[in-house]
PDB file of N, CA and C in Angstrom:
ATOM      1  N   UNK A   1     223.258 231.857  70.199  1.00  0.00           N
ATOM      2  CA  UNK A   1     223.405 230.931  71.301  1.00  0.00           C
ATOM      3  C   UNK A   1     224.898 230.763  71.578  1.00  0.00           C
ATOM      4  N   UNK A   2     225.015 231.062  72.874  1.00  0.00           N
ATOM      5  CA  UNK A   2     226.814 230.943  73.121  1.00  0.00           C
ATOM      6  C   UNK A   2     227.018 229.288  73.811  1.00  0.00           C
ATOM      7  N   UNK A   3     227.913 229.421  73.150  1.00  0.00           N
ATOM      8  CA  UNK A   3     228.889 228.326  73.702  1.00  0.00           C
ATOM      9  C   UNK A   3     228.574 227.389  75.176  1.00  0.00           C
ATOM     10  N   UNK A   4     227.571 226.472  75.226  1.00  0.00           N
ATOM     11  CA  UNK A   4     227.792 226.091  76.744  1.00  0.00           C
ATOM     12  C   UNK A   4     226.578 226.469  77.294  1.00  0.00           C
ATOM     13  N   UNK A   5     226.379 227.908  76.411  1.00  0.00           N
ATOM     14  CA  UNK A   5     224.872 228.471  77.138  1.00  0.00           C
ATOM     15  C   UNK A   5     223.233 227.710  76.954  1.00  0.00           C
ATOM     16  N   UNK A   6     222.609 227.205  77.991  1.00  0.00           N
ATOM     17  CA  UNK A   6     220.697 226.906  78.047  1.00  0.00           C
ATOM     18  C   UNK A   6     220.342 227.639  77.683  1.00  0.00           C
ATOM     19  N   UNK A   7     219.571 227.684  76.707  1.00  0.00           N
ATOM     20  CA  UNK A   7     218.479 228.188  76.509  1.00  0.00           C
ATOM     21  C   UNK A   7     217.384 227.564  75.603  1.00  0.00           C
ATOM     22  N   UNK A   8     216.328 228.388  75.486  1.00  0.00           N
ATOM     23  CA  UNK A   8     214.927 227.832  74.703  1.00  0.00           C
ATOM     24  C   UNK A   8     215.001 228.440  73.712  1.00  0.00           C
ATOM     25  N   UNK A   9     215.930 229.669  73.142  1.00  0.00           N
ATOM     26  CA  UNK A   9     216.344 229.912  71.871  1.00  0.00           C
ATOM     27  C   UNK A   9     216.361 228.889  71.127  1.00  0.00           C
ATOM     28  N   UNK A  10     216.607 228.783  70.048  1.00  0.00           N
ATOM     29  CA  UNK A  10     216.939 227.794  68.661  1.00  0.00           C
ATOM     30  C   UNK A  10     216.497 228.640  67.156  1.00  0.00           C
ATOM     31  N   UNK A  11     216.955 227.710  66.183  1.00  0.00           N
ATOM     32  CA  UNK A  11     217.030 228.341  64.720  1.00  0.00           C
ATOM     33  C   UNK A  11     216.514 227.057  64.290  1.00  0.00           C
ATOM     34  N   UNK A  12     215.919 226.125  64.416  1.00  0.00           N
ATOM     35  CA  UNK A  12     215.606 224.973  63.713  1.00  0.00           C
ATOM     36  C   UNK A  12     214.341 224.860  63.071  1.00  0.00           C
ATOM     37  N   UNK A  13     214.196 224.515  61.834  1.00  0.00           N
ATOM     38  CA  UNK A  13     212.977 224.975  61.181  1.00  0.00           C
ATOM     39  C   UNK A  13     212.488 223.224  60.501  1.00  0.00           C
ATOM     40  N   UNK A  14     211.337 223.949  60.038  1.00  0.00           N
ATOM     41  CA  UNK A  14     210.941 222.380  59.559  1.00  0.00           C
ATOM     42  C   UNK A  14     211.387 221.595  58.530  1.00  0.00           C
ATOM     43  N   UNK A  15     211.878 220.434  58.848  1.00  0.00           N
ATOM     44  CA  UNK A  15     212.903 219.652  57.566  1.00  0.00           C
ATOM     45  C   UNK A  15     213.885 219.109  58.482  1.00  0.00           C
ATOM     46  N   UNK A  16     214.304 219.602  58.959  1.00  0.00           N
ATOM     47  CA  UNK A  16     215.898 219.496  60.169  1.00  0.00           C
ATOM     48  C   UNK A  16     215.880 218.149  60.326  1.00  0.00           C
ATOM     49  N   UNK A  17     216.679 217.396  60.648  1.00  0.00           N
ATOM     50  CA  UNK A  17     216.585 216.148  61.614  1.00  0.00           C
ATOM     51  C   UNK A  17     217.930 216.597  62.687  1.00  0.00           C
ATOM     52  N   UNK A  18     217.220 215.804  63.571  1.00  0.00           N
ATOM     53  CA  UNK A  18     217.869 215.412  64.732  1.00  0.00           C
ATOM     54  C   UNK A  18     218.006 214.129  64.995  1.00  0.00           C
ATOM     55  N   UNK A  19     218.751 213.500  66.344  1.00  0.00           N
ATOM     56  CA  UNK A  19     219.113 212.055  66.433  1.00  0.00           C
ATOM     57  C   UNK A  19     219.119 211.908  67.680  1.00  0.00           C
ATOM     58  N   UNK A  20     218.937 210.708  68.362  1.00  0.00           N
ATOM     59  CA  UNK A  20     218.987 210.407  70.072  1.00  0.00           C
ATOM     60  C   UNK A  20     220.322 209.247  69.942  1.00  0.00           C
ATOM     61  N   UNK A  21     221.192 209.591  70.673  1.00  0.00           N
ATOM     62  CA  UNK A  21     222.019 207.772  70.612  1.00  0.00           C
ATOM     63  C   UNK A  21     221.846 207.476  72.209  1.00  0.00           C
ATOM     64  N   UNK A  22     221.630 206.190  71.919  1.00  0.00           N
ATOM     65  CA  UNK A  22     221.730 205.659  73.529  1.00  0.00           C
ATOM     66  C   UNK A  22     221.697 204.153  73.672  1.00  0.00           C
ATOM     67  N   UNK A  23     222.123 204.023  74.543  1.00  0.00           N
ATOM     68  CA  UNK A  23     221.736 202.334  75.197  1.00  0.00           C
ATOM     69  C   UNK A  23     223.004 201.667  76.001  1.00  0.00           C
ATOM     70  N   UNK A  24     223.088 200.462  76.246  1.00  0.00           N
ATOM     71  CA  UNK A  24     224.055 200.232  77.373  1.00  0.00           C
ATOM     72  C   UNK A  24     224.916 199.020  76.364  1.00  0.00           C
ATOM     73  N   UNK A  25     226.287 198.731  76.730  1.00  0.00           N
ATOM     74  CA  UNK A  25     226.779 197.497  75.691  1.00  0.00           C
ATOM     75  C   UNK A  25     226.024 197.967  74.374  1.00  0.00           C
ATOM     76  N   UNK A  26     225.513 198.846  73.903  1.00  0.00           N
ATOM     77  CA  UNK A  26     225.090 199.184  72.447  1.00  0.00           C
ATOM     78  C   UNK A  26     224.612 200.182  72.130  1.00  0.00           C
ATOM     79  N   UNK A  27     224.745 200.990  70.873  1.00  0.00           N
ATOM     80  CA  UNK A  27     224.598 202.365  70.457  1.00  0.00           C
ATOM     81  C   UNK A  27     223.017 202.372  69.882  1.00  0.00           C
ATOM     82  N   UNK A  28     222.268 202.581  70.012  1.00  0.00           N
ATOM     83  CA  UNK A  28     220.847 202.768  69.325  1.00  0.00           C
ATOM     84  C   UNK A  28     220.768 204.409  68.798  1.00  0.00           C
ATOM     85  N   UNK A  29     220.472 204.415  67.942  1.00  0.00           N
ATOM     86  CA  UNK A  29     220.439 206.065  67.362  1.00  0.00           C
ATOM     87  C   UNK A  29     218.755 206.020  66.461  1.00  0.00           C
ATOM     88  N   UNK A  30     217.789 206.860  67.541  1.00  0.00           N
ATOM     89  CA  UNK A  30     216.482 207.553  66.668  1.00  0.00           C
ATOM     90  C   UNK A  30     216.872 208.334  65.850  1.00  0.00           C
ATOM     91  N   UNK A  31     216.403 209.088  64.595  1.00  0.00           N
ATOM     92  CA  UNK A  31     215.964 210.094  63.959  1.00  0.00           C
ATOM     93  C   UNK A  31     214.694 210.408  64.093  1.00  0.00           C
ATOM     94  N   UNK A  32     214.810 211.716  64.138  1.00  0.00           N
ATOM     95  CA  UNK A  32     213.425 212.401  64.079  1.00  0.00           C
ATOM     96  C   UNK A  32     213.818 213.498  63.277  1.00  0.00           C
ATOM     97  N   UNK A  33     212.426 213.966  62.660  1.00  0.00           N
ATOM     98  CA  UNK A  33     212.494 215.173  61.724  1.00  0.00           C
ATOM     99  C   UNK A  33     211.965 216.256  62.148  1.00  0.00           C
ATOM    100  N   UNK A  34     212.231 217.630  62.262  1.00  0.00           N
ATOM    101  CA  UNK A  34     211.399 218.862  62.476  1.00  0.00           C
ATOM    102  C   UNK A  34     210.144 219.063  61.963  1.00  0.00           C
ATOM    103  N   UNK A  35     209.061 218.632  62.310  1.00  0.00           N
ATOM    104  CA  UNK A  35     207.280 219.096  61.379  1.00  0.00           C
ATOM    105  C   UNK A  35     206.613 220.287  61.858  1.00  0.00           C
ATOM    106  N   UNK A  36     207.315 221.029  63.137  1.00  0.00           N
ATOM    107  CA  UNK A  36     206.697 222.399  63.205  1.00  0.00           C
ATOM    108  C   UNK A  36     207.678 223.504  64.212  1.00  0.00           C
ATOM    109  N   UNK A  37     207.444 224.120  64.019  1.00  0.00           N
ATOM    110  CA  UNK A  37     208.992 224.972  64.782  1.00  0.00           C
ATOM    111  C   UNK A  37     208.436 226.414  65.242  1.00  0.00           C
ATOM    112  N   UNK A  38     208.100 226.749  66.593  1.00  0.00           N
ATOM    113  CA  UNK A  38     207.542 227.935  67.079  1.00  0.00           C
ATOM    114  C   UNK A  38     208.949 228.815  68.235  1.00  0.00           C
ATOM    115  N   UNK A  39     208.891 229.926  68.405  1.00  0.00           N
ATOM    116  CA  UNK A  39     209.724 229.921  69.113  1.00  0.00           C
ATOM    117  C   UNK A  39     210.980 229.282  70.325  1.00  0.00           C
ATOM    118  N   UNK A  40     209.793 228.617  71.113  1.00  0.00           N
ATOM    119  CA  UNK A  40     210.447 228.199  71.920  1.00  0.00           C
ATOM    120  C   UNK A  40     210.027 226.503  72.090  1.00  0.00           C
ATOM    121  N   UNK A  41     209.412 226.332  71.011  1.00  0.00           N
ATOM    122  CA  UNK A  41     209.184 224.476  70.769  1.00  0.00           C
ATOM    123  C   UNK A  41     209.305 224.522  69.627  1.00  0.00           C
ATOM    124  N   UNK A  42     209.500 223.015  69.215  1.00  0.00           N
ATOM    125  CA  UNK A  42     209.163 221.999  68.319  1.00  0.00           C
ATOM    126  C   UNK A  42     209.106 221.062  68.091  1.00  0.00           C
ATOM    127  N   UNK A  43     208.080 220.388  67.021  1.00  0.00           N
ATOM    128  CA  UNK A  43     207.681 219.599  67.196  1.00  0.00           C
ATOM    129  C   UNK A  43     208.380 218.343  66.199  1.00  0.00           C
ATOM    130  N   UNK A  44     208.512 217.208  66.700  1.00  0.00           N
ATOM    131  CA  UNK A  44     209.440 216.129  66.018  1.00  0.00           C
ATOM    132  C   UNK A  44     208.791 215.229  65.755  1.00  0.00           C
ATOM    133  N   UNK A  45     208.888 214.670  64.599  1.00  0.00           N
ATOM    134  CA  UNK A  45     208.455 213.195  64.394  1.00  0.00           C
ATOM    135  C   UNK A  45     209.377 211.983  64.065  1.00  0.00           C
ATOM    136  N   UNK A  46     209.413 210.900  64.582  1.00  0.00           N
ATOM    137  CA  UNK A  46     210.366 209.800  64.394  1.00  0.00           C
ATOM    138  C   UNK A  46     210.246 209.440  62.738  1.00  0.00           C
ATOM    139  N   UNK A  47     211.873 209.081  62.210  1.00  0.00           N
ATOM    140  CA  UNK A  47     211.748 208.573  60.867  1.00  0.00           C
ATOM    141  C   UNK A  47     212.463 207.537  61.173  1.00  0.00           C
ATOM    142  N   UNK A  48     212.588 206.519  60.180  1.00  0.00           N
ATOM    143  CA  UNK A  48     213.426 205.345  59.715  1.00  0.00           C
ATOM    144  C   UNK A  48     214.739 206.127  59.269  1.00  0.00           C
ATOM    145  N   UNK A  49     215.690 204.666  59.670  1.00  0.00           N
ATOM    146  CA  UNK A  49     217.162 205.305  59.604  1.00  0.00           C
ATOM    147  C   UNK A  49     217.359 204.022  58.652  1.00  0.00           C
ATOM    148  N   UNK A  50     218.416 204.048  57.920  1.00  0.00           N
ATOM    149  CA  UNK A  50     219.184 202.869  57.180  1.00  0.00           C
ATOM    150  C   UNK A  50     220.331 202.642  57.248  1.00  0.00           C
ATOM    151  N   UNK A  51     220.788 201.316  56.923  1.00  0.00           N
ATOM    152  CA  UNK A  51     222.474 201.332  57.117  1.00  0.00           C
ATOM    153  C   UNK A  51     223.290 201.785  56.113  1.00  0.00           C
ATOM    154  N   UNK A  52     224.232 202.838  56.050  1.00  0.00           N
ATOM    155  CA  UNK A  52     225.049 203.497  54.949  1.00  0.00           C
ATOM    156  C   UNK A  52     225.206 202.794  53.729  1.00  0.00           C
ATOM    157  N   UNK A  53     225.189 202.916  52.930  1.00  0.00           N
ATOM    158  CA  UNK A  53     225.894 202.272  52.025  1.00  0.00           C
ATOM    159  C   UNK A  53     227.054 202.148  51.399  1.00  0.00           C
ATOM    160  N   UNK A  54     227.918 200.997  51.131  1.00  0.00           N
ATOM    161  CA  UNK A  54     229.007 201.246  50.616  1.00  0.00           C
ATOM    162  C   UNK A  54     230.218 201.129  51.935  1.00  0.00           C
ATOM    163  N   UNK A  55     229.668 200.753  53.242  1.00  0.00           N
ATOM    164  CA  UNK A  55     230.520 200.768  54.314  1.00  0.00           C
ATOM    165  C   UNK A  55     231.555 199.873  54.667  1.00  0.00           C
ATOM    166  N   UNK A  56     232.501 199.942  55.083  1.00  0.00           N
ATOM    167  CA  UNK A  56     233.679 199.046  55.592  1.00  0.00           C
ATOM    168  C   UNK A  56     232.727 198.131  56.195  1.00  0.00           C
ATOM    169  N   UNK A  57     232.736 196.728  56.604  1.00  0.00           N
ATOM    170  CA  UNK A  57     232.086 195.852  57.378  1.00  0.00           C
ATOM    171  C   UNK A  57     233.202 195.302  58.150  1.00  0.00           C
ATOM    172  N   UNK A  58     232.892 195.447  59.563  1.00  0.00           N
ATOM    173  CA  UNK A  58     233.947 195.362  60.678  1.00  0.00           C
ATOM    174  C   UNK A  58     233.412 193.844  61.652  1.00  0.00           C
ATOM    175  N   UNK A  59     232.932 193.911  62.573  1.00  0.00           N
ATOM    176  CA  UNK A  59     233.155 192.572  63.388  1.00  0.00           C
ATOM    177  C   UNK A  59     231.455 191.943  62.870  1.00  0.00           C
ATOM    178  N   UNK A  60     230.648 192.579  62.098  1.00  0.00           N
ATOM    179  CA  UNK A  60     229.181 192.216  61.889  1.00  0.00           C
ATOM    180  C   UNK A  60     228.379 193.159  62.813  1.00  0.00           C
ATOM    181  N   UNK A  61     228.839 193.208  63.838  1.00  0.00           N
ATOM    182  CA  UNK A  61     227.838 193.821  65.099  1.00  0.00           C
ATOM    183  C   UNK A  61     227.995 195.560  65.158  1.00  0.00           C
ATOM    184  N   UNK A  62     228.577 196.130  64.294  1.00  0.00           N
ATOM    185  CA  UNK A  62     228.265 197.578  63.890  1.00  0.00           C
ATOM    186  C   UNK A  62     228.066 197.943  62.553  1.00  0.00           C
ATOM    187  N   UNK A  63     227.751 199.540  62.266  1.00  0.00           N
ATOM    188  CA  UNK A  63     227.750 199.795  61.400  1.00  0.00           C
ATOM    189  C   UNK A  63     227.355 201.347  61.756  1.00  0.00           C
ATOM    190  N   UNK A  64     227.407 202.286  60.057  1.00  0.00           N
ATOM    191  CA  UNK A  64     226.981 203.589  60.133  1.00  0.00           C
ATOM    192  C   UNK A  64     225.458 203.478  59.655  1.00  0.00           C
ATOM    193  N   UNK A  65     224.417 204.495  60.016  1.00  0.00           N
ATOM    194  CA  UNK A  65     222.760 204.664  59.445  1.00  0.00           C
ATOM    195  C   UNK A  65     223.157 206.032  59.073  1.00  0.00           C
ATOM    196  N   UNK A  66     221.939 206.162  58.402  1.00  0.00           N
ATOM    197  CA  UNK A  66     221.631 207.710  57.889  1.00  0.00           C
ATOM    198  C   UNK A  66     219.928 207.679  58.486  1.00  0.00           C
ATOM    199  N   UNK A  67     219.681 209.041  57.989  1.00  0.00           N
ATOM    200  CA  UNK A  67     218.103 209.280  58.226  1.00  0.00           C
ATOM    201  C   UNK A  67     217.507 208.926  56.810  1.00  0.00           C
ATOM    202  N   UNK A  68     216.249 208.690  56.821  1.00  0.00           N
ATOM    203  CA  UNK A  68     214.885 208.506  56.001  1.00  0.00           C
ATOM    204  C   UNK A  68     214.316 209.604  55.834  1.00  0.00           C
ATOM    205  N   UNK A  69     214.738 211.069  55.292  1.00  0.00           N
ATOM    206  CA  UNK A  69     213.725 211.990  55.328  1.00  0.00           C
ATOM    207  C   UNK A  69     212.622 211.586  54.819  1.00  0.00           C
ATOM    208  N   UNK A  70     211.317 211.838  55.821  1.00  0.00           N
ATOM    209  CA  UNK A  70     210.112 212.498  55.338  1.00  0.00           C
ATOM    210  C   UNK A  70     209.428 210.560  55.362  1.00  0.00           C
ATOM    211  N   UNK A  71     210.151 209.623  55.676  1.00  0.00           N
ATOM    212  CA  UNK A  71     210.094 208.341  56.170  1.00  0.00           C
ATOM    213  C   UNK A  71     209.500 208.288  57.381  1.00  0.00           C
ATOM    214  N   UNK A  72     208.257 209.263  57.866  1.00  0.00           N
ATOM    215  CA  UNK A  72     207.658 209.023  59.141  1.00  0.00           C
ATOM    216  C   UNK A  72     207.610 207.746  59.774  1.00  0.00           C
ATOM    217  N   UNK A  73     207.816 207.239  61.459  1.00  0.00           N
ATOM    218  CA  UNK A  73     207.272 205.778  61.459  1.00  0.00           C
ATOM    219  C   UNK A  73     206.971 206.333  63.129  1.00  0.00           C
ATOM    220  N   UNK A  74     206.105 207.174  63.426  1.00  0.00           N
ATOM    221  CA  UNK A  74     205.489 207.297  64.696  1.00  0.00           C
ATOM    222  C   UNK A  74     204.827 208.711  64.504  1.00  0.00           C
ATOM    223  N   UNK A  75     204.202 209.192  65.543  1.00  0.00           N
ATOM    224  CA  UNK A  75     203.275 210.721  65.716  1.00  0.00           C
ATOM    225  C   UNK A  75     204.346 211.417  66.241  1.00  0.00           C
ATOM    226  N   UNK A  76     204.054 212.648  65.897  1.00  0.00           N
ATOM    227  CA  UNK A  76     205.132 213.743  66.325  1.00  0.00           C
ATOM    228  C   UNK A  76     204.842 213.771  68.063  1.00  0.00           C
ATOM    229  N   UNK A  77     205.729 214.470  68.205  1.00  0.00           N
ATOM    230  CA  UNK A  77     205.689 215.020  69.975  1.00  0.00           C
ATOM    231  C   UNK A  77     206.245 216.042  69.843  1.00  0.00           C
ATOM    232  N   UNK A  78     206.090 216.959  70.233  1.00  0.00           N
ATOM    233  CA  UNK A  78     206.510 218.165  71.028  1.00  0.00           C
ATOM    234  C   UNK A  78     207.236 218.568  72.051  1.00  0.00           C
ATOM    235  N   UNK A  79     208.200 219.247  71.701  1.00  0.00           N
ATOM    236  CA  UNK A  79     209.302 219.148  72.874  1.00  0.00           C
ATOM    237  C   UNK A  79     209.422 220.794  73.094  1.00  0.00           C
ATOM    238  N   UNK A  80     210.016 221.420  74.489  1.00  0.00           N
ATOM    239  CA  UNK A  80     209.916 222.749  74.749  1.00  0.00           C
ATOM    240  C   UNK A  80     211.645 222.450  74.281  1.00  0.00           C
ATOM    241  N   UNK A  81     212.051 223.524  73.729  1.00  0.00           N
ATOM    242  CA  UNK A  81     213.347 223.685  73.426  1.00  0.00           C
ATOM    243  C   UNK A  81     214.246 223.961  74.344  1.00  0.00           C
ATOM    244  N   UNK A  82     215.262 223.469  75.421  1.00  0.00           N
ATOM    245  CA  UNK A  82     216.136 223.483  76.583  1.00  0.00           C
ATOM    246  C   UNK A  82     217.729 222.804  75.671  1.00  0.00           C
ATOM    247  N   UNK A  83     218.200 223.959  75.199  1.00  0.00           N
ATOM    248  CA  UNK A  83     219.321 223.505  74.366  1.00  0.00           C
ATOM    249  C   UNK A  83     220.662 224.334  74.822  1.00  0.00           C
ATOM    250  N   UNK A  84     221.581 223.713  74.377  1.00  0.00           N
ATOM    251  CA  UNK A  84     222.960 224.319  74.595  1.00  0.00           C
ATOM    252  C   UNK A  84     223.490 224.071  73.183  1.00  0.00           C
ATOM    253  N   UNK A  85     224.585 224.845  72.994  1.00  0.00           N
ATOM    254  CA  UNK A  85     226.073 224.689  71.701  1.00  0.00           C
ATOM    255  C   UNK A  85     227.215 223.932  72.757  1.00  0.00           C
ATOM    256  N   UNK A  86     227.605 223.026  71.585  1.00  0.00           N
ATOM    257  CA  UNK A  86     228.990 222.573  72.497  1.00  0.00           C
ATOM    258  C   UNK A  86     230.018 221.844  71.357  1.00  0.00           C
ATOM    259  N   UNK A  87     230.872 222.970  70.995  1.00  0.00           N
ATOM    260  CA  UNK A  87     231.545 222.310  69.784  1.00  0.00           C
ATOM    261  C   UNK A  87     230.986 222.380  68.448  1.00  0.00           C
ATOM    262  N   UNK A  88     230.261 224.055  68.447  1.00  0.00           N
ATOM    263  CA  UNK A  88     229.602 223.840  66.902  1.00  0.00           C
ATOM    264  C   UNK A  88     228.274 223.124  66.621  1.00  0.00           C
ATOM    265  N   UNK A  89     228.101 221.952  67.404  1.00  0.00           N
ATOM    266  CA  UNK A  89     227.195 221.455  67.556  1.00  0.00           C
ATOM    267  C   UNK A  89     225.959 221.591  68.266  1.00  0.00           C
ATOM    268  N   UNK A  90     224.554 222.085  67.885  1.00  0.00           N
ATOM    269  CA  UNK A  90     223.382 221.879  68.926  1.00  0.00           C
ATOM    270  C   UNK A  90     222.923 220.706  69.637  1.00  0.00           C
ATOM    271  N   UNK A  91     223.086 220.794  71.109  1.00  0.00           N
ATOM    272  CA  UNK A  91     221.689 219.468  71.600  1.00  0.00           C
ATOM    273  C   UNK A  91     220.255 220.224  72.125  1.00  0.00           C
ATOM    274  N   UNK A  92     219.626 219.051  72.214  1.00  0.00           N
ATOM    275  CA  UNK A  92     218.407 220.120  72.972  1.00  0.00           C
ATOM    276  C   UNK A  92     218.294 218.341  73.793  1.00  0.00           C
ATOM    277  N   UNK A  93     217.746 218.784  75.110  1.00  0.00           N
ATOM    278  CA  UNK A  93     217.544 217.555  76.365  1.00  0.00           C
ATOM    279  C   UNK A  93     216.270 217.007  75.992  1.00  0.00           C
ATOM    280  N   UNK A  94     217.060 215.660  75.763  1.00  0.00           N
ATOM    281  CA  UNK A  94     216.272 214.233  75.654  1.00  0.00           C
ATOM    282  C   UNK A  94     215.905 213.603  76.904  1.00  0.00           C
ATOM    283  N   UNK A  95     214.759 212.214  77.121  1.00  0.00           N
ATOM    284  CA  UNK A  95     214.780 212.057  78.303  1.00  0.00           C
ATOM    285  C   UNK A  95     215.858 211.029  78.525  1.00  0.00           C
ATOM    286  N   UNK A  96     216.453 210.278  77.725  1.00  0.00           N
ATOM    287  CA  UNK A  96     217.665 209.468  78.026  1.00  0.00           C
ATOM    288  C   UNK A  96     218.611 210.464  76.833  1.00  0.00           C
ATOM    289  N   UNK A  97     219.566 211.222  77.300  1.00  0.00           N
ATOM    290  CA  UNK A  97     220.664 211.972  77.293  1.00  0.00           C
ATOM    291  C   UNK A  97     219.680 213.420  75.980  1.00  0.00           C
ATOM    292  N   UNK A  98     220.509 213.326  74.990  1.00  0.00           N
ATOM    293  CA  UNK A  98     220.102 214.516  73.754  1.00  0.00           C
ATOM    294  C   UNK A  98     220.387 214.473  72.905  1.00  0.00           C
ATOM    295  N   UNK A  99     219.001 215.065  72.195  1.00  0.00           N
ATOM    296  CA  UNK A  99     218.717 215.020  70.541  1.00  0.00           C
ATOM    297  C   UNK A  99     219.955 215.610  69.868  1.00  0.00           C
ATOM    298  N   UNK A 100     220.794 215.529  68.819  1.00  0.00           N
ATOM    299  CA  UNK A 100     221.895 216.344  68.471  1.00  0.00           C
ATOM    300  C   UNK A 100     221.319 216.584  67.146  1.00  0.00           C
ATOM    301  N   UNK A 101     221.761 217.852  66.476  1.00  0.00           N
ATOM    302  CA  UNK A 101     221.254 218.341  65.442  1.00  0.00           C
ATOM    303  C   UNK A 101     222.571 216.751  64.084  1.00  0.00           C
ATOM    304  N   UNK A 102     221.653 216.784  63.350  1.00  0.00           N
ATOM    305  CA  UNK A 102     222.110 215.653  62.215  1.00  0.00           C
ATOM    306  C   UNK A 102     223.228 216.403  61.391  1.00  0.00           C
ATOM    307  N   UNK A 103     224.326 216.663  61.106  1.00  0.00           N
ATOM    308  CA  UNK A 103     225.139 217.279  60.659  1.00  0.00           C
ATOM    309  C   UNK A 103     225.763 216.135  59.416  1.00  0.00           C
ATOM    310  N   UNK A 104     226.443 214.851  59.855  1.00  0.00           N
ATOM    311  CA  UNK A 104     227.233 214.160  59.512  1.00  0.00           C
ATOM    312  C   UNK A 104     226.960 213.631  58.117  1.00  0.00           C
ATOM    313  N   UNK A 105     227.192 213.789  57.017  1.00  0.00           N
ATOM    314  CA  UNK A 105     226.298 212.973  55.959  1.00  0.00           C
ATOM    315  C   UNK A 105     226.807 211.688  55.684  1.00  0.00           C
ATOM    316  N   UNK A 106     227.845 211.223  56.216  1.00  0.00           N
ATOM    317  CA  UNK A 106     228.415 209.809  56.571  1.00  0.00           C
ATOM    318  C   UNK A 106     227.475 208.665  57.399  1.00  0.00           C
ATOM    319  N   UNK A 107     227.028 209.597  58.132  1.00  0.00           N
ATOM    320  CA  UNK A 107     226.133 208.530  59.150  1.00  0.00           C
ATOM    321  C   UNK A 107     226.144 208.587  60.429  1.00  0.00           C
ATOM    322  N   UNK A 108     225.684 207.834  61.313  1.00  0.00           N
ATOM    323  CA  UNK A 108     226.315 207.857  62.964  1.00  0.00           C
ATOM    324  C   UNK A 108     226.449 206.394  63.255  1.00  0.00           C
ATOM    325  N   UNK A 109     227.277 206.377  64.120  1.00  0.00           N
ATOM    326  CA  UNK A 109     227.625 204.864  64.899  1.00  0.00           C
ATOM    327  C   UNK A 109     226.519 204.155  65.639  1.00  0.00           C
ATOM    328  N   UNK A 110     226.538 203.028  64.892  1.00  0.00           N
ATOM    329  CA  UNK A 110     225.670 202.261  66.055  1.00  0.00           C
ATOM    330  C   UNK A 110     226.160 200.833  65.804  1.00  0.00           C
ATOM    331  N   UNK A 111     225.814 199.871  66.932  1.00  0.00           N
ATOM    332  CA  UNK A 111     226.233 198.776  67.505  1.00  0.00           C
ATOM    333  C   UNK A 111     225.171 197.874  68.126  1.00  0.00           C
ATOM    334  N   UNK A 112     225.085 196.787  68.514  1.00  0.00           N
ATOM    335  CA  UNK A 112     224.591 195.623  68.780  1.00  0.00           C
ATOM    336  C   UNK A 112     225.541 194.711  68.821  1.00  0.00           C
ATOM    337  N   UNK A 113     224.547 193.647  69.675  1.00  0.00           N
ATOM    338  CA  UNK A 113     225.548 192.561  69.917  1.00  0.00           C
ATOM    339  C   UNK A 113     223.915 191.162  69.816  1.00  0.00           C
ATOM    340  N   UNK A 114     224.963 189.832  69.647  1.00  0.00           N
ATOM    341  CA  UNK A 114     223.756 188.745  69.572  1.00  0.00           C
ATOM    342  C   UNK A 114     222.459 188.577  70.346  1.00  0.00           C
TER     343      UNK A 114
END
């Protein structure tokens, strides 16, 4: 997969997680895990995320999560694979922005407010 380039290619097999971040005034980040992987789909199921441990604590209203492998907390769905590389990194198109492949073992950003 080049650089920048769509396609329904992918290498993602079952185990993988992926992540959605989104929201407005605040970061919300899903995990989901890979449970079946065919050429040009696969299929995801939502897991539980937790807050890092061991983290700097900044204004209260953020923090880093990790994923819950294998912590199911919804039914899988099926997605046709429509992905690009950008920076090393895979997305494949979410319906509010895209899933990014889980790389970070630190965590990802998320936020809230009262």
């Amino acid at each position: 997969m080049e650089n920048g380039k769509v396609t329904n290619e992918h290498n993602f097999k079952v185990g993988d997680i992926i992540y959605n971040s989104w929201g407005w005034e605040q970061t919300n980040i899903d995990f989901y895990q890979v449970v079946d992987a065919k050429p040009k789909t696969i299929k995801i199921a939502p897991i539980n995320g937790k807050f890092r441990e061991n983290q700097p604590h900044g204004n209260g209203m953020s923090a880093y999560v990790v994923p819950v492998p294998n912590k199911f907390c919804g039914d899988p769905i099926a997605k046709r694979v429509l992905s690009y590389k950008h920076n090393g990194k895979k997305y494949i198109k979410a319906e509010f922005g895209c899933f990014q492949e889980y790389k970070d073992k630190d965590g990802v950003y998320c936020s809230w407010y009262a």
